[in-house]
Protein backbone atom coordinates (compact mmCIF):
# COMPACT_ATOMS: atom_id res chain seq x y z
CA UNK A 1 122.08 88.97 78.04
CA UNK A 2 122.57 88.35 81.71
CA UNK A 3 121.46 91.25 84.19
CA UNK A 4 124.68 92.07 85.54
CA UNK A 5 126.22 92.51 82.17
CA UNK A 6 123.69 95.48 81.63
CA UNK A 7 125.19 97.66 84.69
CA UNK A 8 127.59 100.53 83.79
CA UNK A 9 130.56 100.61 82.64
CA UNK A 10 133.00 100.76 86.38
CA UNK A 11 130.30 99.17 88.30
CA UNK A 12 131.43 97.27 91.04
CA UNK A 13 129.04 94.59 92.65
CA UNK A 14 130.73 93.64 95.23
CA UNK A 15 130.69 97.07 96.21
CA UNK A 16 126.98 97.14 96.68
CA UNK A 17 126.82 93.84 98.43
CA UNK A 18 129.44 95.14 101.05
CA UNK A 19 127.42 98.28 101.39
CA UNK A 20 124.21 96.34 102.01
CA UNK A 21 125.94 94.16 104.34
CA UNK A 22 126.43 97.21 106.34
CA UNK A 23 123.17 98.79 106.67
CA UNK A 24 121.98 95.39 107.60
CA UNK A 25 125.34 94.94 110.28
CA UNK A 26 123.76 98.71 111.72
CA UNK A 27 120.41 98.28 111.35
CA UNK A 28 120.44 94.88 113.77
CA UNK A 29 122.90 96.51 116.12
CA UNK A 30 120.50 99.48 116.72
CA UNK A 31 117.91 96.96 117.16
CA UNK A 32 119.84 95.18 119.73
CA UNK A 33 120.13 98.42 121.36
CA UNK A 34 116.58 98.74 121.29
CA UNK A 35 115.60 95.86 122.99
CA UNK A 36 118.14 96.73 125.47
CA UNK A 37 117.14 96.49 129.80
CA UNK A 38 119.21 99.28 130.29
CA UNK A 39 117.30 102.39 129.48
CA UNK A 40 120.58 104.43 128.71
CA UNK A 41 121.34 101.77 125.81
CA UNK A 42 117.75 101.91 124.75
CA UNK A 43 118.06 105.31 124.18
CA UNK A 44 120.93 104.89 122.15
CA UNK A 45 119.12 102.38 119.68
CA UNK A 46 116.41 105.30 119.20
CA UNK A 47 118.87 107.77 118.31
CA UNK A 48 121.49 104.98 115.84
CA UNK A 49 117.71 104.00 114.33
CA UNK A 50 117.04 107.49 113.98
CA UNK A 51 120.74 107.92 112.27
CA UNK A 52 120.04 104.95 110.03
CA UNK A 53 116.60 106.29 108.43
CA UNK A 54 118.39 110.29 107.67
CA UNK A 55 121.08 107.95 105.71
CA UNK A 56 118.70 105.15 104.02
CA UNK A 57 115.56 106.31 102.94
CA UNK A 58 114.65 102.60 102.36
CA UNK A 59 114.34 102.04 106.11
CA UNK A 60 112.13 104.83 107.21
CA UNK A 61 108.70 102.72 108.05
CA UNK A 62 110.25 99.95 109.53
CA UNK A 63 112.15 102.47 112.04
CA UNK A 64 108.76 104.30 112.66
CA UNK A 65 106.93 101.21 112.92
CA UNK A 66 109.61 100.23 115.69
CA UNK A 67 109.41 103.23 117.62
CA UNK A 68 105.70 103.35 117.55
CA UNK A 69 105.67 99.50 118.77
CA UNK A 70 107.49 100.41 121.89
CA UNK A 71 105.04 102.97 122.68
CA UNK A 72 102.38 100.84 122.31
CA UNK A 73 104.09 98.07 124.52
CA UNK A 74 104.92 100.08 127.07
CA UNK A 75 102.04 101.77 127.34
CA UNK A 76 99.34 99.38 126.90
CA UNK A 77 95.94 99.88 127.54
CA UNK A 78 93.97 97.84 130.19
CA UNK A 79 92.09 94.91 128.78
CA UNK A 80 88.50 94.75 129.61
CA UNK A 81 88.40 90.78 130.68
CA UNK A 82 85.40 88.58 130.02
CA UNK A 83 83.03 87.40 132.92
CA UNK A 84 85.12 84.06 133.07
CA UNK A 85 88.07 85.18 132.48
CA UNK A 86 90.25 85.94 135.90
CA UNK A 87 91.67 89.51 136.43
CA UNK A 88 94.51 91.05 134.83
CA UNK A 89 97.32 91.79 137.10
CA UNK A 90 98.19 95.06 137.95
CA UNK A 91 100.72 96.80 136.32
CA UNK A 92 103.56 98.70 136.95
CA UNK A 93 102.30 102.74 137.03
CA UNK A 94 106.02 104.13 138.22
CA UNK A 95 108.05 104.65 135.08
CA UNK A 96 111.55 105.87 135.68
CA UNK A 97 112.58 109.25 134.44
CA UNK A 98 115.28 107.43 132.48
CA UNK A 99 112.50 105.30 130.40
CA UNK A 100 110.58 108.64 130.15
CA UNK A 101 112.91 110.42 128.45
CA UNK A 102 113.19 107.17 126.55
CA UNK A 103 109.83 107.88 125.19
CA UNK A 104 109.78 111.27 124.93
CA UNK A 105 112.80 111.38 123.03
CA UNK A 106 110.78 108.96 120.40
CA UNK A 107 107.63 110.83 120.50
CA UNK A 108 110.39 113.92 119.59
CA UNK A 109 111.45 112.14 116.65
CA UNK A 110 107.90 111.33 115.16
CA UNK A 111 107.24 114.72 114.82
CA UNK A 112 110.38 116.07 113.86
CA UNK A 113 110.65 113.65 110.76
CA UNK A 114 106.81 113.90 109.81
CA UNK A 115 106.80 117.39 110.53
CA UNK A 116 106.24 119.52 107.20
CA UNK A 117 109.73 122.14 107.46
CA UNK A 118 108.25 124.39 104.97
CA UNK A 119 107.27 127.83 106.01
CA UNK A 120 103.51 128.48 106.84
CA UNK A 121 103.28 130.93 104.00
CA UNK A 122 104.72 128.36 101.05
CA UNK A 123 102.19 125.49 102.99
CA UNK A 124 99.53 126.51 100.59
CA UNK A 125 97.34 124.91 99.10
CA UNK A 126 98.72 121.66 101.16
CA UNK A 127 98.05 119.03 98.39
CA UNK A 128 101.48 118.18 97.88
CA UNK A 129 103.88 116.82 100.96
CA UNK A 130 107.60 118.60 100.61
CA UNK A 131 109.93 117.10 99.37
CA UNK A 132 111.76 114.18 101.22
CA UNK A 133 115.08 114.92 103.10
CA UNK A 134 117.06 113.33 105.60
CA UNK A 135 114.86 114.95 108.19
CA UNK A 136 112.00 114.72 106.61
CA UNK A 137 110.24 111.47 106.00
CA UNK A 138 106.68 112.09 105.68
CA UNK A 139 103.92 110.96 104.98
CA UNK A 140 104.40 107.42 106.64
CA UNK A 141 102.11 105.24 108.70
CA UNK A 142 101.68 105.71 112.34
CA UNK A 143 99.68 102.97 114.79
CA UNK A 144 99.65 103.81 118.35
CA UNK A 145 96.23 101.44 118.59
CA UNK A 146 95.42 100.80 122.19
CA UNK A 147 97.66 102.68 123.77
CA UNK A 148 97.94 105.11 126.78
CA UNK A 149 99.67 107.56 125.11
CA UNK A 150 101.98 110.38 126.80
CA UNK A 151 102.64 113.27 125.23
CA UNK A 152 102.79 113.75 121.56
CA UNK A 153 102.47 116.56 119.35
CA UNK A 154 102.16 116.21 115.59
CA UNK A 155 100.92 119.04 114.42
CA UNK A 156 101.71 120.21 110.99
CA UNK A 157 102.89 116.70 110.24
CA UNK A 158 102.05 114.39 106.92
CA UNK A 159 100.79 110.91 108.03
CA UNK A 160 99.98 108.44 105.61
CA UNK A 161 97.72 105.46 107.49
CA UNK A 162 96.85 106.90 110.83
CA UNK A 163 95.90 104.42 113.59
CA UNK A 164 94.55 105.54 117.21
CA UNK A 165 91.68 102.96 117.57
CA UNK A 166 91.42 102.79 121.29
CA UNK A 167 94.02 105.12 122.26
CA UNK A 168 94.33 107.12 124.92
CA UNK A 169 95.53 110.37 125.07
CA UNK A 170 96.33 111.35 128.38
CA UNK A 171 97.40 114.85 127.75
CA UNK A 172 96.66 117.36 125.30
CA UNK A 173 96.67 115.74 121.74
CA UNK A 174 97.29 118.46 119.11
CA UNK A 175 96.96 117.74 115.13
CA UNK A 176 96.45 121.06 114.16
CA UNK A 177 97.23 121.50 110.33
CA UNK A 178 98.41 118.23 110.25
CA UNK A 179 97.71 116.11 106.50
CA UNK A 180 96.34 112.73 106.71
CA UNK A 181 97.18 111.28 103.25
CA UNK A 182 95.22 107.28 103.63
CA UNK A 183 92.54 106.54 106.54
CA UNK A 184 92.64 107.66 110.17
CA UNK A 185 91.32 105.57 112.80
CA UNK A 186 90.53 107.18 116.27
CA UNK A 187 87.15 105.05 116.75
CA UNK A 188 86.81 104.56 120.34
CA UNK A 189 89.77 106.84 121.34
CA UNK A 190 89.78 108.55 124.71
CA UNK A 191 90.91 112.40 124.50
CA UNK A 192 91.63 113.47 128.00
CA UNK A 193 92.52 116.81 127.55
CA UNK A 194 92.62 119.62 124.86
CA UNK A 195 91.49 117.66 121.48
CA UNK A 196 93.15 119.81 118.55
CA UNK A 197 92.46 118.93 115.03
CA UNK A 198 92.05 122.93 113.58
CA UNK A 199 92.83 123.38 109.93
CA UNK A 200 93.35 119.35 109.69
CA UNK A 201 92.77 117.92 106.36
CA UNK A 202 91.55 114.58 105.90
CA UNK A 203 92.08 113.30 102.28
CA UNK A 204 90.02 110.08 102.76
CA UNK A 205 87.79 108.19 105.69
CA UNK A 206 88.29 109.31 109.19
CA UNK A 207 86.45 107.46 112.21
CA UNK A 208 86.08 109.11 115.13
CA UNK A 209 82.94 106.89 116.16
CA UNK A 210 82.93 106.23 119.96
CA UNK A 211 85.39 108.04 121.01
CA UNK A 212 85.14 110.20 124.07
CA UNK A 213 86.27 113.86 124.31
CA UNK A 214 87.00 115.19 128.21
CA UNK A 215 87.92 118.56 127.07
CA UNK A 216 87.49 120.95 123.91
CA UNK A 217 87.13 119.27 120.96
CA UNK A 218 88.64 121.89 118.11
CA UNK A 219 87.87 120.85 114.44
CA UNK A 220 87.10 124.57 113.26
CA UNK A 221 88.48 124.77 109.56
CA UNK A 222 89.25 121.10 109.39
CA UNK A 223 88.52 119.43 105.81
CA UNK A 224 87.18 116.25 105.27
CA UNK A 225 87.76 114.92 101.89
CA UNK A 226 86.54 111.12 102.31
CA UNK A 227 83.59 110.19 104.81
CA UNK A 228 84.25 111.48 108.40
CA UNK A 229 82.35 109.36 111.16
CA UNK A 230 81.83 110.87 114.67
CA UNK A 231 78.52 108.42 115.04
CA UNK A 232 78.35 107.74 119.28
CA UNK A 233 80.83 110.08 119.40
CA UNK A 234 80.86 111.98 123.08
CA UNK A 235 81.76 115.44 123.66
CA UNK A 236 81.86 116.05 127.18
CA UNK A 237 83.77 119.84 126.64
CA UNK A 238 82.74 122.23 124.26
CA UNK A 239 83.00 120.71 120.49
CA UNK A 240 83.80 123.06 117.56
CA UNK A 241 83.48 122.55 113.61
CA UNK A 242 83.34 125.97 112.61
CA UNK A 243 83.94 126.46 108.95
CA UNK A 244 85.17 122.60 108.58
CA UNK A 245 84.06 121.80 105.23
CA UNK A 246 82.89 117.95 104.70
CA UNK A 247 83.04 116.89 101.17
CA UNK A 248 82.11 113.23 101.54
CA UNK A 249 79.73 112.99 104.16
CA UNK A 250 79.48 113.52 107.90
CA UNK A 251 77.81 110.92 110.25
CA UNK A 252 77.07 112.20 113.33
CA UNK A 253 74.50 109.74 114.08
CA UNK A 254 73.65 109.15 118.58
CA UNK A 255 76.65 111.92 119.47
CA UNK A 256 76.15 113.22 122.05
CA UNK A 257 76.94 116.56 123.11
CA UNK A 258 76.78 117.61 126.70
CA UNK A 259 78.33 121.69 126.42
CA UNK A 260 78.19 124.18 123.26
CA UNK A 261 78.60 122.42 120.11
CA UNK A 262 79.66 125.59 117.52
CA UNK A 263 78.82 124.22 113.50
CA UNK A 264 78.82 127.96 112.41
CA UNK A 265 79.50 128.10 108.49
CA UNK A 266 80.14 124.68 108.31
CA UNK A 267 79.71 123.40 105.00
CA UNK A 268 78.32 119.90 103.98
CA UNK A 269 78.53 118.66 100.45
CA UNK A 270 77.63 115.09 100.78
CA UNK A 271 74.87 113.87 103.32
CA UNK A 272 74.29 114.88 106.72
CA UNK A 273 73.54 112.37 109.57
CA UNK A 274 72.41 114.04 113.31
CA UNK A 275 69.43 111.89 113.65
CA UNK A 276 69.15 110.64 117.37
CA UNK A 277 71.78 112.91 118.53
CA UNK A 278 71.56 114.89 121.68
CA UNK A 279 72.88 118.64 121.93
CA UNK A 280 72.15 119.61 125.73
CA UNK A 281 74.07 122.42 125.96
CA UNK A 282 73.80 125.20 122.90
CA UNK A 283 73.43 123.94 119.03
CA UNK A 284 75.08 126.16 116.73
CA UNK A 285 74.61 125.99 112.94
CA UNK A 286 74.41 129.74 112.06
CA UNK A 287 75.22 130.22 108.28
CA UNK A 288 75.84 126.44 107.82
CA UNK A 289 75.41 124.57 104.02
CA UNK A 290 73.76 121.44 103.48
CA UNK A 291 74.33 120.44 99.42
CA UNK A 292 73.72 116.70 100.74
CA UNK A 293 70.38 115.41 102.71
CA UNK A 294 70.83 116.40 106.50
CA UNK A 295 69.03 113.95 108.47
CA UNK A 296 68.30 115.74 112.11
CA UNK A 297 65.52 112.88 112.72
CA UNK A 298 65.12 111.86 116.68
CA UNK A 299 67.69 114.29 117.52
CA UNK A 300 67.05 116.35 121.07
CA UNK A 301 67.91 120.21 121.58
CA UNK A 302 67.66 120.94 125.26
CA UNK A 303 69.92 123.94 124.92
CA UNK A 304 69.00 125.51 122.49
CA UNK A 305 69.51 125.40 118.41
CA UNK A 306 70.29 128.25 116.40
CA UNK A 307 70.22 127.31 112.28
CA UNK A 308 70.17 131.22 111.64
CA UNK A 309 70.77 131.31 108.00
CA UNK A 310 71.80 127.75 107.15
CA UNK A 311 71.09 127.15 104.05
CA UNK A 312 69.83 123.29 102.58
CA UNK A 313 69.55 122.59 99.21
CA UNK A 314 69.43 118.46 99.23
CA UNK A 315 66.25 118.09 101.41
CA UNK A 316 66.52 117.82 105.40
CA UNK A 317 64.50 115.99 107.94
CA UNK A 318 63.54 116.76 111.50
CA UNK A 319 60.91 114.35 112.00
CA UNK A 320 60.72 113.46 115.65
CA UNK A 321 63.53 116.29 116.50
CA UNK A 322 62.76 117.70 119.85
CA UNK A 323 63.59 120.81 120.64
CA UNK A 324 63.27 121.28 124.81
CA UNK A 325 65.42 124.74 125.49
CA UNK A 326 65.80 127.76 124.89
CA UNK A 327 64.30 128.93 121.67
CA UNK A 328 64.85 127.22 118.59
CA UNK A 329 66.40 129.62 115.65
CA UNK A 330 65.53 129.35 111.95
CA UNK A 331 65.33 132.80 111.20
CA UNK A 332 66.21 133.63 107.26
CA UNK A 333 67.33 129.72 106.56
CA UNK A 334 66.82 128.24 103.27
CA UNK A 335 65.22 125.51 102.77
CA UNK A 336 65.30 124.88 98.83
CA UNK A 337 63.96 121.10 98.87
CA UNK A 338 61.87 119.21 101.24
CA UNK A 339 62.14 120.20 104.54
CA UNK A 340 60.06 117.40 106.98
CA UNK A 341 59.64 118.65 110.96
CA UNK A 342 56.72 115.91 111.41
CA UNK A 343 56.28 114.66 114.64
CA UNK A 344 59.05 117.82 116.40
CA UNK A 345 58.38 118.98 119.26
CA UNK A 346 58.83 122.48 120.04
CA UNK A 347 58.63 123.81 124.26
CA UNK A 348 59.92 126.90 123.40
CA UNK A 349 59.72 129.50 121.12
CA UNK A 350 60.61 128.79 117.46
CA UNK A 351 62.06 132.08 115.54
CA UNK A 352 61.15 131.60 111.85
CA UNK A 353 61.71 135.25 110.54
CA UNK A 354 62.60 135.18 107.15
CA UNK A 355 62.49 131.39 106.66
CA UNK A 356 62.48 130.67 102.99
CA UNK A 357 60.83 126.96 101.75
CA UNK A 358 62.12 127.17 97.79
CA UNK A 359 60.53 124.05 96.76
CA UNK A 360 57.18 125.85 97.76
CA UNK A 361 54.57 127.51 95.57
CA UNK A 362 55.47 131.50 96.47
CA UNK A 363 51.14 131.27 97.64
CA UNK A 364 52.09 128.29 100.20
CA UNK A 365 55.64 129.33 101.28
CA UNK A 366 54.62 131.06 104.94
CA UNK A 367 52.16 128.99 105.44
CA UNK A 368 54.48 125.95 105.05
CA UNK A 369 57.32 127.51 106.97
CA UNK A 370 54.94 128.26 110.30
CA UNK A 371 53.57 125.03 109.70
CA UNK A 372 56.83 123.33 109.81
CA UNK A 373 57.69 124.51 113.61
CA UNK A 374 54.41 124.51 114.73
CA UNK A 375 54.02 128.19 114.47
């Protein structure tokens, strides 16, 4: 039986063909307007794309990947020529308050149509995106890769593929409670101000390696569901994980950390990589888990490190660790596999009050835990 002869009864096909004749007819006029000179007619295109995706549900990518595409190309990032390659011409800094609000009108309309509507309270536990309405289109992907981004805010927003490899943000970049369903790339990003990821969740990889954080760095109750790399990661402002829970593994492998650094109940369940980072301002890990390995090898404490009742159960290493500051803080942590501090150096006092090795005989256990810093 042919196809059309299995529609309803009263169906009309040329109905449907005249219907997606014009969505296509509006979609390429509001592209037009798009790619307009005239800011003012830019504009427009934003808002008909914008009326397009509420009506046709089919659209809704292609319209964000639009709108992020002009972000990206008109705010590229610098390219870093090679040594034969001649200079890149400067580019125009002044934009026009007209093309700002351009941009800041689409920037507006990322959030609002990723942005989860539900009340805080009914948010719980934030597994499941709402559902989707004309104003709400999440989660979708979003790449604003090499870019010099202005303001954006997408907090409490559901992003599917997130891409920021090499972006710049040069304001305040706030994520807080947002869901990332797919992978997020911000290796090599540049956060310029206020870095707020609180009460994120991650639901699989996340890369953070390389990038550079100017101001705080907020991840406190964040969850990582897939691996989460910060390796060469450097936080130039005060960096805070507190209570983030990391359920795939967390590479923090060469970060460096050049204020406070604030890990306090942080928990751990796959393996933990610090070795060769440097903490120069004030390591915090008081009350943090370890279910995985935590590798601390090579890494330097020159302000301090206080693992006050962190607890590791899947082994940890501190071999070569040096610890240069203040006082280093193990009092009442639990160590209940190996635990290796060959080779760490220790200028300062080392508190080991109540330091329990579990994998010891109960005859060798204080002897093992003074031996282990040197005490």
């Amino acid at each position: 039986m042919a196809q059309w002869e299995k529609r309803p009864p009263g169906h009309d096909h040329r109905v449907e063909v005249a219907d997606d004749t014009r969505v296509t007819e509006l979609y390429l006029k509001a592209v037009d307007q798009f790619g307009s000179d005239e800011p003012a007619v830019r504009l427009g295109g934003v808002h008909a794309l914008d009326r397009l995706g509420r009506e046709h549900p089919e659209h809704r990518q292609v319209i964000v990947n639009l709108w992020c595409s002009y972000l990206r190309m008109t705010n590229p990032q610098p390219t870093n020529p090679g040594p034969n390659d001649a200079p890149e011409p400067p580019r125009e800094t002044t934009v026009s308050s007209e093309e700002q609000h351009v941009q800041t009108t689409i920037a507006e309309l990322l959030t609002a149509r990723l942005r989860d509507p539900r009340p805080h309270a009914e948010r719980n536990p934030r597994i499941t995106p709402p559902p989707v309405t004309p104003t709400f289109w999440g989660p979708l992907d979003i790449d604003l890769s090499n870019t010099r981004l202005p303001a954006v805010d997408l907090s409490d927003c559901w992003i599917a593929t997130a891409t920021f490899t090499n972006t710049t943000f040069t304001t305040d970049a706030r994520f807080r409670g947002t869901v990332f369903t797919d992978d997020a790339g911000f290796g090599g990003a540049v956060f310029t101000g206020y870095a707020g990821f609180g009460g994120a969740i991650f639901t699989d990889g996340v890369w953070f390696g390389g990038a550079v954080f100017t101001g705080y760095a907020g991840f406190d109750g964040a969850v990582f569901t897939g691996g989460a790399s910060f390796a060469e990661a450097v936080f130039i402002g005060r960096a805070g994980f507190v209570e983030a829970v990391f359920t795939g593994g967390a590479w923090f492998g060469s970060a460096v950390f050049t204020d406070d650094a604030a890990f306090g109940g942080t928990v751990v369940t796959g393996r933990t990589w610090f070795n060769a980072a440097v903490f120069t301002g004030h390591a915090w890990f008081v009350g943090a888990t370890f279910t995985g390995r935590a590798d601390f090898s090579g890494a330097v404490f020159t302000g301090g490190a206080g693992f006050i009742g962190a607890v590791f159960t899947g082994g940890a290493g501190f071999g070569g660790a040096m610890f240069t500051g203040r006082a280093a803080g193990f009092g009442e942590a639990i160590f209940t596999d190996d635990a290796g501090f060959d080779t760490a150096v220790f200028t300062d006092n080392a508190s080991t009050d109540g330091l329990m090795l579990l994998w010891q005989d109960p005859e060798t256990e204080t002897a093992a835990a003074e031996d282990a810093v040197g005490g």
